[in-house]
C-alpha atoms as a PDB file:
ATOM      1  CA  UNK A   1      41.861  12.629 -74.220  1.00  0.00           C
ATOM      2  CA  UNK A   2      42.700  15.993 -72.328  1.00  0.00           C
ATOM      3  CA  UNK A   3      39.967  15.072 -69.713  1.00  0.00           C
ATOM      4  CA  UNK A   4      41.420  11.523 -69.362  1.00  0.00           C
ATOM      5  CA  UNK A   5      44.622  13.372 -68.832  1.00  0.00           C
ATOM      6  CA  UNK A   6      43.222  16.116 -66.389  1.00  0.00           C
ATOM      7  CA  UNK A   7      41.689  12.827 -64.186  1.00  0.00           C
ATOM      8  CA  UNK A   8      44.413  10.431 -64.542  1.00  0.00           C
ATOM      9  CA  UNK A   9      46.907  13.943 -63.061  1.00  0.00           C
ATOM     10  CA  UNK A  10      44.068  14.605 -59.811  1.00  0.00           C
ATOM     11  CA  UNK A  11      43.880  10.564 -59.117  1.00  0.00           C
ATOM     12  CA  UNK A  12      47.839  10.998 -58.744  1.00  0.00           C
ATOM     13  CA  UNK A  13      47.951  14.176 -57.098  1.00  0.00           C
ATOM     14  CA  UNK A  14      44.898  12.832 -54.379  1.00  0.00           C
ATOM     15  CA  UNK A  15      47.367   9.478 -53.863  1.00  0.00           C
ATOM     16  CA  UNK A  16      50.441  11.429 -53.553  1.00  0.00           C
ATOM     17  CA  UNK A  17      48.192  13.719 -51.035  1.00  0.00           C
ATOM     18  CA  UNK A  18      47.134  11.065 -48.731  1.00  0.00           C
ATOM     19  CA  UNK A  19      50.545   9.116 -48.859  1.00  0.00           C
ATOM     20  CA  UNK A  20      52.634  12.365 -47.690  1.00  0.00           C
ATOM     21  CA  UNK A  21      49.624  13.467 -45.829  1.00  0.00           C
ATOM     22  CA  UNK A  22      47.818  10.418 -44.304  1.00  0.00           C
ATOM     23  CA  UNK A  23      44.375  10.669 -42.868  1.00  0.00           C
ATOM     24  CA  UNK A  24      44.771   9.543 -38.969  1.00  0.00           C
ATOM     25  CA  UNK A  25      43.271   7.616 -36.136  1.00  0.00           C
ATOM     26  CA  UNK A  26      41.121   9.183 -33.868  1.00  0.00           C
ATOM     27  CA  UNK A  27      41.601   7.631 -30.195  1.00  0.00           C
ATOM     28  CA  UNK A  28      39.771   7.986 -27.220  1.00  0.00           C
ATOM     29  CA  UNK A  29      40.986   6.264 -24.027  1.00  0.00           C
ATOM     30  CA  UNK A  30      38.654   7.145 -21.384  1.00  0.00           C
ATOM     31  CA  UNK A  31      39.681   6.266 -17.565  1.00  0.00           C
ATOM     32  CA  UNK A  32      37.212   5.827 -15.289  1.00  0.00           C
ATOM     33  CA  UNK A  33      39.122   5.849 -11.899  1.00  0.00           C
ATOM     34  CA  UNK A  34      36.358   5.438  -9.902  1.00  0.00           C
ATOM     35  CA  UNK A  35      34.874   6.859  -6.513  1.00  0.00           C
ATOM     36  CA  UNK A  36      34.519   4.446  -3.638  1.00  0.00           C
ATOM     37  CA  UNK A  37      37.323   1.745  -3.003  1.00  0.00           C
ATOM     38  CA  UNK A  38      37.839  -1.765  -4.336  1.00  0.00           C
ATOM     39  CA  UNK A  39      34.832  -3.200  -5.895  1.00  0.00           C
ATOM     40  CA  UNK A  40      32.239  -1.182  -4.397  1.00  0.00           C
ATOM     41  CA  UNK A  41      29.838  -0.108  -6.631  1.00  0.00           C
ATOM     42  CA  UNK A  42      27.584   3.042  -5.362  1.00  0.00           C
ATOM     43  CA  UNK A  43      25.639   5.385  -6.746  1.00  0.00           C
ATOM     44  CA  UNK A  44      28.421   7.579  -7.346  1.00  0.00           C
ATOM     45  CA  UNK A  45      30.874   5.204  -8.745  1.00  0.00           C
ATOM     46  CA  UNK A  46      27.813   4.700 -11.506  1.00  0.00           C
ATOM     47  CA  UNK A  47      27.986   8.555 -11.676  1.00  0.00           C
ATOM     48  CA  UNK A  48      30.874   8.414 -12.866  1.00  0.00           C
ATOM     49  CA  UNK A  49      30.429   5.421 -15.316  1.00  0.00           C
ATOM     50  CA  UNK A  50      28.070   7.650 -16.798  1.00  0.00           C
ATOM     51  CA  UNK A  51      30.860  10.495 -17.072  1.00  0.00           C
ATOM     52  CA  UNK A  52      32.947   8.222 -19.103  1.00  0.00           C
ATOM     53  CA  UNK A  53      30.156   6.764 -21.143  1.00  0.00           C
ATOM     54  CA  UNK A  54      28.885   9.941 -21.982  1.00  0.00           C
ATOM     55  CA  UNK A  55      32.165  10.990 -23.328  1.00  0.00           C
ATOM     56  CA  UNK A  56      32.472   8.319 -25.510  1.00  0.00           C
ATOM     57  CA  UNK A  57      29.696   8.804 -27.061  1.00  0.00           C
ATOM     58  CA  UNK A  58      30.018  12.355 -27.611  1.00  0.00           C
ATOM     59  CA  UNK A  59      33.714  11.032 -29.480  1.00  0.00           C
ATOM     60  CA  UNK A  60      31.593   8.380 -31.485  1.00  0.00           C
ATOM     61  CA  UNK A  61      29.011  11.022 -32.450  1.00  0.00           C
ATOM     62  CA  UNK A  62      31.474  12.956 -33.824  1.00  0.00           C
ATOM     63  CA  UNK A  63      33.767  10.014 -35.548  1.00  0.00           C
ATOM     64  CA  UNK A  64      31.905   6.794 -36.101  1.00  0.00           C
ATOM     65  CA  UNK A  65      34.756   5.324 -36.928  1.00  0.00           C
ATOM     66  CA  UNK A  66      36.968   6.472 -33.554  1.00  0.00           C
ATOM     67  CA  UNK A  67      38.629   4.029 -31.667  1.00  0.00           C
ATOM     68  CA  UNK A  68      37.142   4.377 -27.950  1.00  0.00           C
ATOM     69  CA  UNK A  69      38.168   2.389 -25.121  1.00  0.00           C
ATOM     70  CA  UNK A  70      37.725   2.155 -21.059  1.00  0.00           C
ATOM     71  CA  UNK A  71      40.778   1.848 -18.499  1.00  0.00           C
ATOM     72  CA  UNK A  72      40.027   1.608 -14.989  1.00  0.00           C
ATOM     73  CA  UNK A  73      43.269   0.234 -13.495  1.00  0.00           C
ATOM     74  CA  UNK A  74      46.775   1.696 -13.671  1.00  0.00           C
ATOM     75  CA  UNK A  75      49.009  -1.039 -15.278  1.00  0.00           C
ATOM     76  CA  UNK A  76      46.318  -0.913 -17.910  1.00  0.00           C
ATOM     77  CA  UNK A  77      46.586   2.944 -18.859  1.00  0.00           C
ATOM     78  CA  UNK A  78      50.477   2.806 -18.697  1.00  0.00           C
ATOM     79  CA  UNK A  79      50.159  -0.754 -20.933  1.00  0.00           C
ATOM     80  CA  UNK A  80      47.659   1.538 -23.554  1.00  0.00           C
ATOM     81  CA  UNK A  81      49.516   4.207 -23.822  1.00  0.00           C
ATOM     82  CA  UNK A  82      53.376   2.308 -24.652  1.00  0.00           C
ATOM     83  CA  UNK A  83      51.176   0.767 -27.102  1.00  0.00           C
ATOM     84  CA  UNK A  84      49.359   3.347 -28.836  1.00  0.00           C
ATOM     85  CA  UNK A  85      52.213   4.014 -31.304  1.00  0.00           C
ATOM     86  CA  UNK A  86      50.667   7.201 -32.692  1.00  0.00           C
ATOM     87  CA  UNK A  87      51.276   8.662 -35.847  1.00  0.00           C
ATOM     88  CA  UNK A  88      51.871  11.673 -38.071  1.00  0.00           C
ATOM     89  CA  UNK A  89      47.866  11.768 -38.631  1.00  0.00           C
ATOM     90  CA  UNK A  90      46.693  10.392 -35.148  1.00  0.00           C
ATOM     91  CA  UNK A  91      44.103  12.329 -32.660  1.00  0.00           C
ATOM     92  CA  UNK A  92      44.196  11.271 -29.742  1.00  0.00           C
ATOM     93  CA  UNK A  93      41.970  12.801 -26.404  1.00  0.00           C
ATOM     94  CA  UNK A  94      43.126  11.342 -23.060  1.00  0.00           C
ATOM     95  CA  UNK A  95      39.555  11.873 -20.829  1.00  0.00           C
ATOM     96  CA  UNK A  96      40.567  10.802 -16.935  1.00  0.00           C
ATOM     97  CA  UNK A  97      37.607  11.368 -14.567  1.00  0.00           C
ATOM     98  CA  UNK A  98      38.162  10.366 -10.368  1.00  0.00           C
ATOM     99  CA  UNK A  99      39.815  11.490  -7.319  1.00  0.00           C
ATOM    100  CA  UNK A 100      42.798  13.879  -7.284  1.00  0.00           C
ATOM    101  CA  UNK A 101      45.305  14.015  -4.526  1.00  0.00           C
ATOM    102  CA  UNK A 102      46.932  17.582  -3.813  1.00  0.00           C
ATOM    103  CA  UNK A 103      48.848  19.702  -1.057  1.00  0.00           C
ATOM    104  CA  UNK A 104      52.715  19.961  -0.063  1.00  0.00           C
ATOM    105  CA  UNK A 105      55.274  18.986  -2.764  1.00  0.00           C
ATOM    106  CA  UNK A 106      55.211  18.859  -6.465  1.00  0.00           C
ATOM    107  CA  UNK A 107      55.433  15.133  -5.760  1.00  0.00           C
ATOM    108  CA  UNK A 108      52.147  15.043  -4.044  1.00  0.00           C
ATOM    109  CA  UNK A 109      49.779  15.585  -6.654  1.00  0.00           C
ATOM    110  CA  UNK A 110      48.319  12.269  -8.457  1.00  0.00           C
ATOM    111  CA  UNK A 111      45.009  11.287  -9.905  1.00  0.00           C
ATOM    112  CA  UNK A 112      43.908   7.835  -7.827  1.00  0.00           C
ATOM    113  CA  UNK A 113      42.375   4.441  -9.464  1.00  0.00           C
ATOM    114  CA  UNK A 114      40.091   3.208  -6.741  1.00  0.00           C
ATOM    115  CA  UNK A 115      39.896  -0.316  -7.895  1.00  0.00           C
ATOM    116  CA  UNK A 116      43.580  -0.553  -7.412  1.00  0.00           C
ATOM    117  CA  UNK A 117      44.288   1.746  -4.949  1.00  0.00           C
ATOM    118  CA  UNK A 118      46.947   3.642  -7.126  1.00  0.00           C
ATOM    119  CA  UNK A 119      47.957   6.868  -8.366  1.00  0.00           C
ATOM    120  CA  UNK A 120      49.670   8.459 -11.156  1.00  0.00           C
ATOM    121  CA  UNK A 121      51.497  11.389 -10.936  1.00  0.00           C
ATOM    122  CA  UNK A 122      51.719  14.577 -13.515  1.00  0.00           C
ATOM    123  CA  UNK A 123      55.654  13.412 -14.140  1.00  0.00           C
ATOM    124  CA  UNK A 124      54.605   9.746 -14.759  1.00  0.00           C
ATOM    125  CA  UNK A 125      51.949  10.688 -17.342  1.00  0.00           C
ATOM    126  CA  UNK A 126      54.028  12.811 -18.804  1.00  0.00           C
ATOM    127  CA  UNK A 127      56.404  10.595 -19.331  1.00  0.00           C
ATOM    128  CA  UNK A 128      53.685   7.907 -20.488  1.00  0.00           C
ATOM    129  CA  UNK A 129      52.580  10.274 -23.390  1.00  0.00           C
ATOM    130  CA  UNK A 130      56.266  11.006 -24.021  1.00  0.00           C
ATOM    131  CA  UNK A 131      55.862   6.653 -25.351  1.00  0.00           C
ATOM    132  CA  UNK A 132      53.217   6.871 -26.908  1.00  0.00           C
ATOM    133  CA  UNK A 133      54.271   8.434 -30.605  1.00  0.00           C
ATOM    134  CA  UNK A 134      56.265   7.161 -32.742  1.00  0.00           C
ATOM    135  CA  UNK A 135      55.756  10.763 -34.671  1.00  0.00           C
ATOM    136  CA  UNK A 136      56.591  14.011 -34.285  1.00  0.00           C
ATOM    137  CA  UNK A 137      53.280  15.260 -35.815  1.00  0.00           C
ATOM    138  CA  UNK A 138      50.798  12.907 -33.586  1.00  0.00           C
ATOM    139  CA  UNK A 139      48.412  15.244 -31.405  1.00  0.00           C
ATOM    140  CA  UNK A 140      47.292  14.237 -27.779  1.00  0.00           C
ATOM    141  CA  UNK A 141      44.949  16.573 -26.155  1.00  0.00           C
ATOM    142  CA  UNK A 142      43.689  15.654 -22.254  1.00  0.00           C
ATOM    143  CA  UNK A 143      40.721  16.098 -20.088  1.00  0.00           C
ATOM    144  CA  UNK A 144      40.746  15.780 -16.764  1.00  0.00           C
ATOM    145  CA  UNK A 145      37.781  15.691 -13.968  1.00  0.00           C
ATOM    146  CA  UNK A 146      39.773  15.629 -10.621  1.00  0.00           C
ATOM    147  CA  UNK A 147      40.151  17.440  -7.785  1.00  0.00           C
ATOM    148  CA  UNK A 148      43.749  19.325  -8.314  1.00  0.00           C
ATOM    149  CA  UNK A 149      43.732  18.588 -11.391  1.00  0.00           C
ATOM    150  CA  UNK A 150      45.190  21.614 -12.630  1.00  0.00           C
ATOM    151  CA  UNK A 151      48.598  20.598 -11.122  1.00  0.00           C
ATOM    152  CA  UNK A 152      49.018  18.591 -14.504  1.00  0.00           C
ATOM    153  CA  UNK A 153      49.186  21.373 -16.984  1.00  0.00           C
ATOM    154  CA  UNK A 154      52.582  22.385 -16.055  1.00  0.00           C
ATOM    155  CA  UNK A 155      54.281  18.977 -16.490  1.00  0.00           C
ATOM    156  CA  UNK A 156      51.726  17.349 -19.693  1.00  0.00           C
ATOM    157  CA  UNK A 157      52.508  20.598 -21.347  1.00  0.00           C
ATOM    158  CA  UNK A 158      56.036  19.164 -21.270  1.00  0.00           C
ATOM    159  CA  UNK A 159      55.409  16.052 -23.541  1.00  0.00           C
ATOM    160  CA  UNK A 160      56.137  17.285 -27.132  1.00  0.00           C
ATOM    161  CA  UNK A 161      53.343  15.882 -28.350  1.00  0.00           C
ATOM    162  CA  UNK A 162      49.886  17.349 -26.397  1.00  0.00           C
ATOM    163  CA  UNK A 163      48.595  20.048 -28.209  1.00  0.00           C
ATOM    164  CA  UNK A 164      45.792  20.927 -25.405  1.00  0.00           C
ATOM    165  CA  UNK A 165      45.140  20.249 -21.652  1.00  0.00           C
ATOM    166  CA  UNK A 166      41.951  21.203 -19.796  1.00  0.00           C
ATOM    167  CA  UNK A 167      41.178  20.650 -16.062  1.00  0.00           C
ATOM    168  CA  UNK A 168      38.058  21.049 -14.251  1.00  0.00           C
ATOM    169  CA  UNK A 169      40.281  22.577 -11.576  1.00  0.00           C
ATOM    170  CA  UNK A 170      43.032  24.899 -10.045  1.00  0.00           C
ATOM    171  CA  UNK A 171      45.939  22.268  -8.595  1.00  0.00           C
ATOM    172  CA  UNK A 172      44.957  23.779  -5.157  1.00  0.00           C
ATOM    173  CA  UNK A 173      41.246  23.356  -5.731  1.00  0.00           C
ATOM    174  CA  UNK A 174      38.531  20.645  -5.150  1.00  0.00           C
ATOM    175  CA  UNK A 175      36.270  19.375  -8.113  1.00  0.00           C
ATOM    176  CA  UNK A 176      32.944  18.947  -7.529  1.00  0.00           C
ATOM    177  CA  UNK A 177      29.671  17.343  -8.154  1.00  0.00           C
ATOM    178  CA  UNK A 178      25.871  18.008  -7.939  1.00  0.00           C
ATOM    179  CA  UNK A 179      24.781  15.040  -6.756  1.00  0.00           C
ATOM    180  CA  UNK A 180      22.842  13.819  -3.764  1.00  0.00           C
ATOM    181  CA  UNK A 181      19.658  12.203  -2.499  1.00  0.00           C
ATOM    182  CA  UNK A 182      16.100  13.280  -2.217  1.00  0.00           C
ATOM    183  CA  UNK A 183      12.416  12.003  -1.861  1.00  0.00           C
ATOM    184  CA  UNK A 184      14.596   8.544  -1.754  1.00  0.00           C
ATOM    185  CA  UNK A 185      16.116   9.139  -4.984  1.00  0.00           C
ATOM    186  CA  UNK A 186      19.548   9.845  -6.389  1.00  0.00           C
ATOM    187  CA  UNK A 187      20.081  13.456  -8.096  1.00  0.00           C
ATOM    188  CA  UNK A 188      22.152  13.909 -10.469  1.00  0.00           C
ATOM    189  CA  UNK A 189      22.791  17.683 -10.289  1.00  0.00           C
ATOM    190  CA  UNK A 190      25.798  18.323 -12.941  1.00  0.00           C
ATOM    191  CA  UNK A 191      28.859  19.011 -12.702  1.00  0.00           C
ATOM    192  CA  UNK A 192      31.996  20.579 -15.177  1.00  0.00           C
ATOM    193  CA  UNK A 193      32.576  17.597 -16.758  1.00  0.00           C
ATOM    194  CA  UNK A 194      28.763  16.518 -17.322  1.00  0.00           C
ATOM    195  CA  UNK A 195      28.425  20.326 -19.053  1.00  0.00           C
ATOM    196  CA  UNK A 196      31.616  19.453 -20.984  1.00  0.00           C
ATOM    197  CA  UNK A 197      30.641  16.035 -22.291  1.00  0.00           C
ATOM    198  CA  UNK A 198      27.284  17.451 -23.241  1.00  0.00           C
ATOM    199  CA  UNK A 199      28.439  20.193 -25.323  1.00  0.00           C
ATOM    200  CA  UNK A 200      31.056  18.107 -27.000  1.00  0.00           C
ATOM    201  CA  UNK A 201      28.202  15.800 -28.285  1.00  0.00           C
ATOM    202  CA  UNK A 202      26.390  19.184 -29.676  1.00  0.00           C
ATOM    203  CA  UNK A 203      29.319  20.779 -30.930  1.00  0.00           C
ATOM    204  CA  UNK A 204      29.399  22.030 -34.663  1.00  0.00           C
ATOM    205  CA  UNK A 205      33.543  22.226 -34.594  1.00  0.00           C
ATOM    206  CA  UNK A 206      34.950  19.893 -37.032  1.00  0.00           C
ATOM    207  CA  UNK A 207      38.592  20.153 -35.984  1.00  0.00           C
ATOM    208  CA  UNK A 208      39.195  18.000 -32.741  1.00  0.00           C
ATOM    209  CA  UNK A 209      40.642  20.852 -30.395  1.00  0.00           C
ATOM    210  CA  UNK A 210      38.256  23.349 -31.622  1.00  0.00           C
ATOM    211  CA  UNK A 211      35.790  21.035 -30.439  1.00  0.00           C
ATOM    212  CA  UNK A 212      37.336  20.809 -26.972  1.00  0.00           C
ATOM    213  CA  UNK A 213      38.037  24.131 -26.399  1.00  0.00           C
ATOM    214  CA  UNK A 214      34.273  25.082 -26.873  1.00  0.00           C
ATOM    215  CA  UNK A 215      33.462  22.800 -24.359  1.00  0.00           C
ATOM    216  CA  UNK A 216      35.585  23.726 -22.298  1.00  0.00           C
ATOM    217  CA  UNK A 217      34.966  26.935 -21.866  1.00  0.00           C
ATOM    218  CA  UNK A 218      30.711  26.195 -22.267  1.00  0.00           C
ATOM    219  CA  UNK A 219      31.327  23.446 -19.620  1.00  0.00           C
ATOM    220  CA  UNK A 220      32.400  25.965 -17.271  1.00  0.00           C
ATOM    221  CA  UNK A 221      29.507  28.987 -17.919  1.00  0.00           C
ATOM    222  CA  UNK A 222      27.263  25.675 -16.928  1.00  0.00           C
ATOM    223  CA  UNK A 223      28.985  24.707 -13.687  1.00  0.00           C
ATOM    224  CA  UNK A 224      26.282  24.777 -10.721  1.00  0.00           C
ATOM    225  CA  UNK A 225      26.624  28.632  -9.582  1.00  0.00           C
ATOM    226  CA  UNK A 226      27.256  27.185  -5.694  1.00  0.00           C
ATOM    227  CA  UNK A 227      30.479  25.578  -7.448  1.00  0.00           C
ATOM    228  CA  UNK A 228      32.192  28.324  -9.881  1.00  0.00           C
ATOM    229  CA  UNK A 229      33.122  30.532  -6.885  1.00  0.00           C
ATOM    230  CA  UNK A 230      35.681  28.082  -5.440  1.00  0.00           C
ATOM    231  CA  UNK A 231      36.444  25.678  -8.808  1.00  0.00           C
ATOM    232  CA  UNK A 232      38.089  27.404 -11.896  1.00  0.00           C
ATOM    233  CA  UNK A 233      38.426  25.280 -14.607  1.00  0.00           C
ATOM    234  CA  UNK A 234      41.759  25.350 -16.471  1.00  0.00           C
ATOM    235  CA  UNK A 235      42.456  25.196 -20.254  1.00  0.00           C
ATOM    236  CA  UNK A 236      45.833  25.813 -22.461  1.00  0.00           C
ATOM    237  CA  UNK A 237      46.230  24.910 -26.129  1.00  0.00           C
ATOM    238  CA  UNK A 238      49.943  24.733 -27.247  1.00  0.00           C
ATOM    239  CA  UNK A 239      50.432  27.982 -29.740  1.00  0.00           C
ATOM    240  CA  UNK A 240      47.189  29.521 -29.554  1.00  0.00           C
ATOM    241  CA  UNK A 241      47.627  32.347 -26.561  1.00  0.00           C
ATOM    242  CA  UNK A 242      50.181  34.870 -25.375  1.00  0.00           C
ATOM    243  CA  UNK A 243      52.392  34.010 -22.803  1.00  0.00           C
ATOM    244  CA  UNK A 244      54.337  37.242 -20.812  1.00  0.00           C
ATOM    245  CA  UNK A 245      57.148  37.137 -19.078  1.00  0.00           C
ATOM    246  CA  UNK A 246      60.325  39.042 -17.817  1.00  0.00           C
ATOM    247  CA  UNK A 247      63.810  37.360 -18.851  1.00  0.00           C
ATOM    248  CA  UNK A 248      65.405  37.135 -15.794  1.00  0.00           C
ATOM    249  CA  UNK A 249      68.785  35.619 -17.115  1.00  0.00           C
ATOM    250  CA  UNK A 250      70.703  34.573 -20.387  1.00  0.00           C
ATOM    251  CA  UNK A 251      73.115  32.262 -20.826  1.00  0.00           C
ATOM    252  CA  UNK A 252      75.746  32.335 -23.766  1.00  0.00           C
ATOM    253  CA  UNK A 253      77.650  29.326 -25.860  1.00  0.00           C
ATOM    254  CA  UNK A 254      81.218  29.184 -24.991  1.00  0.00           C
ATOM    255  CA  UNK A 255      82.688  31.450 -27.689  1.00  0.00           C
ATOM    256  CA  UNK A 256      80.233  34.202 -25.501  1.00  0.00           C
ATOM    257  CA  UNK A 257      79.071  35.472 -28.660  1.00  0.00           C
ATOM    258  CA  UNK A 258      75.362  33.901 -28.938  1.00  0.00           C
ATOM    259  CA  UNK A 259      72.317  33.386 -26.286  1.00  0.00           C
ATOM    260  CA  UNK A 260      71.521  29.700 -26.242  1.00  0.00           C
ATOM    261  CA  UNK A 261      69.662  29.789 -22.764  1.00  0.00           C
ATOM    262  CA  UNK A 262      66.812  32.246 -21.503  1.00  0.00           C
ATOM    263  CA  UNK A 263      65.736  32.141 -17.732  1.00  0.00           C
ATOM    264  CA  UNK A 264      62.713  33.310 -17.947  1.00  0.00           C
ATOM    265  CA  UNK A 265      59.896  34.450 -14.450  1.00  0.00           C
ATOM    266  CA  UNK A 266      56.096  33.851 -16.223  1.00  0.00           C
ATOM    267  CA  UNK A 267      53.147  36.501 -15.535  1.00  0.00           C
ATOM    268  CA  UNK A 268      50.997  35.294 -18.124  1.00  0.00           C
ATOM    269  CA  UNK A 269      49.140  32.405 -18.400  1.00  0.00           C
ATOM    270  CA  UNK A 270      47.558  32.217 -15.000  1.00  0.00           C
ATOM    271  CA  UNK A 271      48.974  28.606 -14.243  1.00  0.00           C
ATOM    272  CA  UNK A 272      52.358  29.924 -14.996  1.00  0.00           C
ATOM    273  CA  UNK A 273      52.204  32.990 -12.751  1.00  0.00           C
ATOM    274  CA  UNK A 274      55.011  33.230 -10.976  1.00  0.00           C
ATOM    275  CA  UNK A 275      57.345  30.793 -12.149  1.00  0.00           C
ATOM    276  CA  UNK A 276      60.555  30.527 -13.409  1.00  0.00           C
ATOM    277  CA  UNK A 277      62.122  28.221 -16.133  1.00  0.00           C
ATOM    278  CA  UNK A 278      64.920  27.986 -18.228  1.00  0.00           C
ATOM    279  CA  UNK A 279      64.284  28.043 -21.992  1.00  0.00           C
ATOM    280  CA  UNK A 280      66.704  26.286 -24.569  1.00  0.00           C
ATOM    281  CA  UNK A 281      66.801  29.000 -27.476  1.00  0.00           C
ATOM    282  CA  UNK A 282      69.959  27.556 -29.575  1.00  0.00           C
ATOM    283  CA  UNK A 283      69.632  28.235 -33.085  1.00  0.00           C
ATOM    284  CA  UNK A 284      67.132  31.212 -32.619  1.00  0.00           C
ATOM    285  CA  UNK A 285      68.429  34.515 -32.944  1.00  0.00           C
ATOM    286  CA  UNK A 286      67.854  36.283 -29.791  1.00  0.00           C
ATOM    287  CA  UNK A 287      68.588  40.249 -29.828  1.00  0.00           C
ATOM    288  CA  UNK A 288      71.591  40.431 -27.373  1.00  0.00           C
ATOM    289  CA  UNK A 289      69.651  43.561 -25.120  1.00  0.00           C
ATOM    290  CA  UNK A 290      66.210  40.756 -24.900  1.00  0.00           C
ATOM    291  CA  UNK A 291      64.052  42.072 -22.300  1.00  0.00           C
END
């Protein structure tokens, strides 16, 4: 009777688990903006197609039962991403691989879609992924091979939901790729993001962002050494490093008794150097003399 008891108590305590706790989705939506325009389809657009067909196999080596898809137009990313309605639970990695615009304004960085000749912007992604959770505990990391590519970590980093960014670039920086012809043939000589999809395939991480971060930072040891002089690859993982900076400013409630704003100027990470936000603090006690 007591061990009837003891296994009627865990089946209750596993259901009551799972219910408050639910095991999620994992996602992949993989977008393959391609490399020549319109329907041309060269050796380098299949390059690519390879990129994003690697990756989603690394995902499906990892989670059989993952939910992978391909994008390759605009309309269709915004379209997946209003629809995703991810939930307390949910994984989901964002892997975009194509051209990056850069130079000039803020407003003048995008990621391109060949097929459609159009572009995305860090603000309009951000504000994509800002639609697609319906919960505050869904987790949306993103990979992205581009040139200036690193001019989205600033603004994704801004969607309460992504947990982890990595670029294969600096947002001043080109991306590129080993590839070119010889003896008649087509070379495939590597690249960041072939070194990244590879290693996420042979990763031993269990825990998504683990797994990312380790290729990540693999992906780039592997970079062709003609490359890693001119291309840094980028990575930042919400809560996991130090950031530094010098409070340049506070501002108080109306009563003038407690700080509810911090303007802060960034030294630490390296893709905030030397910038300068203001951070809501309300309802944190800040010492009044905060340096």
């Amino acid at each position: 009777m007591q061990r009837l008891t003891l296994k009627i108590f865990l089946l209750f305590y596993i259901l009551l688990i799972t219910s408050v706790f639910p095991q999620g989705r994992t996602i992949g939506i993989f977008v393959d903006g391609g490399y020549s325009p319109g329907k041309k389809d060269t050796e380098m657009d299949k390059l690519l197609d390879k990129r994003v067909q690697d990756a989603m196999d690394a995902m499906k080596d990892k989670d059989k039962n993952s939910d992978t898809s391909k994008v390759e137009h605009k309309a269709d990313l915004k379209k997946k991403l209003e629809n995703l309605h991810c939930k307390c639970g949910d994984e989901v990695v964002l892997y975009l691989i194509g051209h990056g615009e850069g130079g000039g304004g803020k407003s003048n960085y995008s990621f391109h879609f060949t097929k459609d000749e159009s572009e995305v912007t860090p603000d309009e992604l951000r504000r994509w992924l800002d639609t697609a959770s319906d919960e505050c505990c869904c987790k949306i990391s993103v990979v992205i091979f581009s040139c200036h590519s690193g001019a989205f970590l600033d603004e994704l980093f801004n969607a309460e939901h992504v947990v982890s960014v990595f670029t294969s670039s600096g947002k001043t920086e080109l991306s590129y790729s080993d590839a070119y012809r010889s003896g008649g043939k087509f070379v495939d000589g590597g690249d960041w993001s072939d070194g990244f999809n590879k290693d996420w395939k042979a990763s031993k991480k269990k825990n998504m962002v683990d797994i990312l971060i380790e290729s990540a930072a693999s992906a780039k040891e592997k970079m062709p050494d003609k490359f890693s002089p001119k291309e840094h690859p980028q990575g930042w993982v919400r809560g996991e490093f130090e950031i530094f900076g010098h409070v340049e400013g506070v501002r108080k409630d109306e009563k003038g008794e407690k700080i509810v704003k911090l303007k802060v100027h960034f030294y630490e990470p390296d893709f905030l150097r030397c910038t300068t936000k203001e951070i809501k603090v309300d309802g944190v006690n800040v010492p009044a003399g905060i340096k």
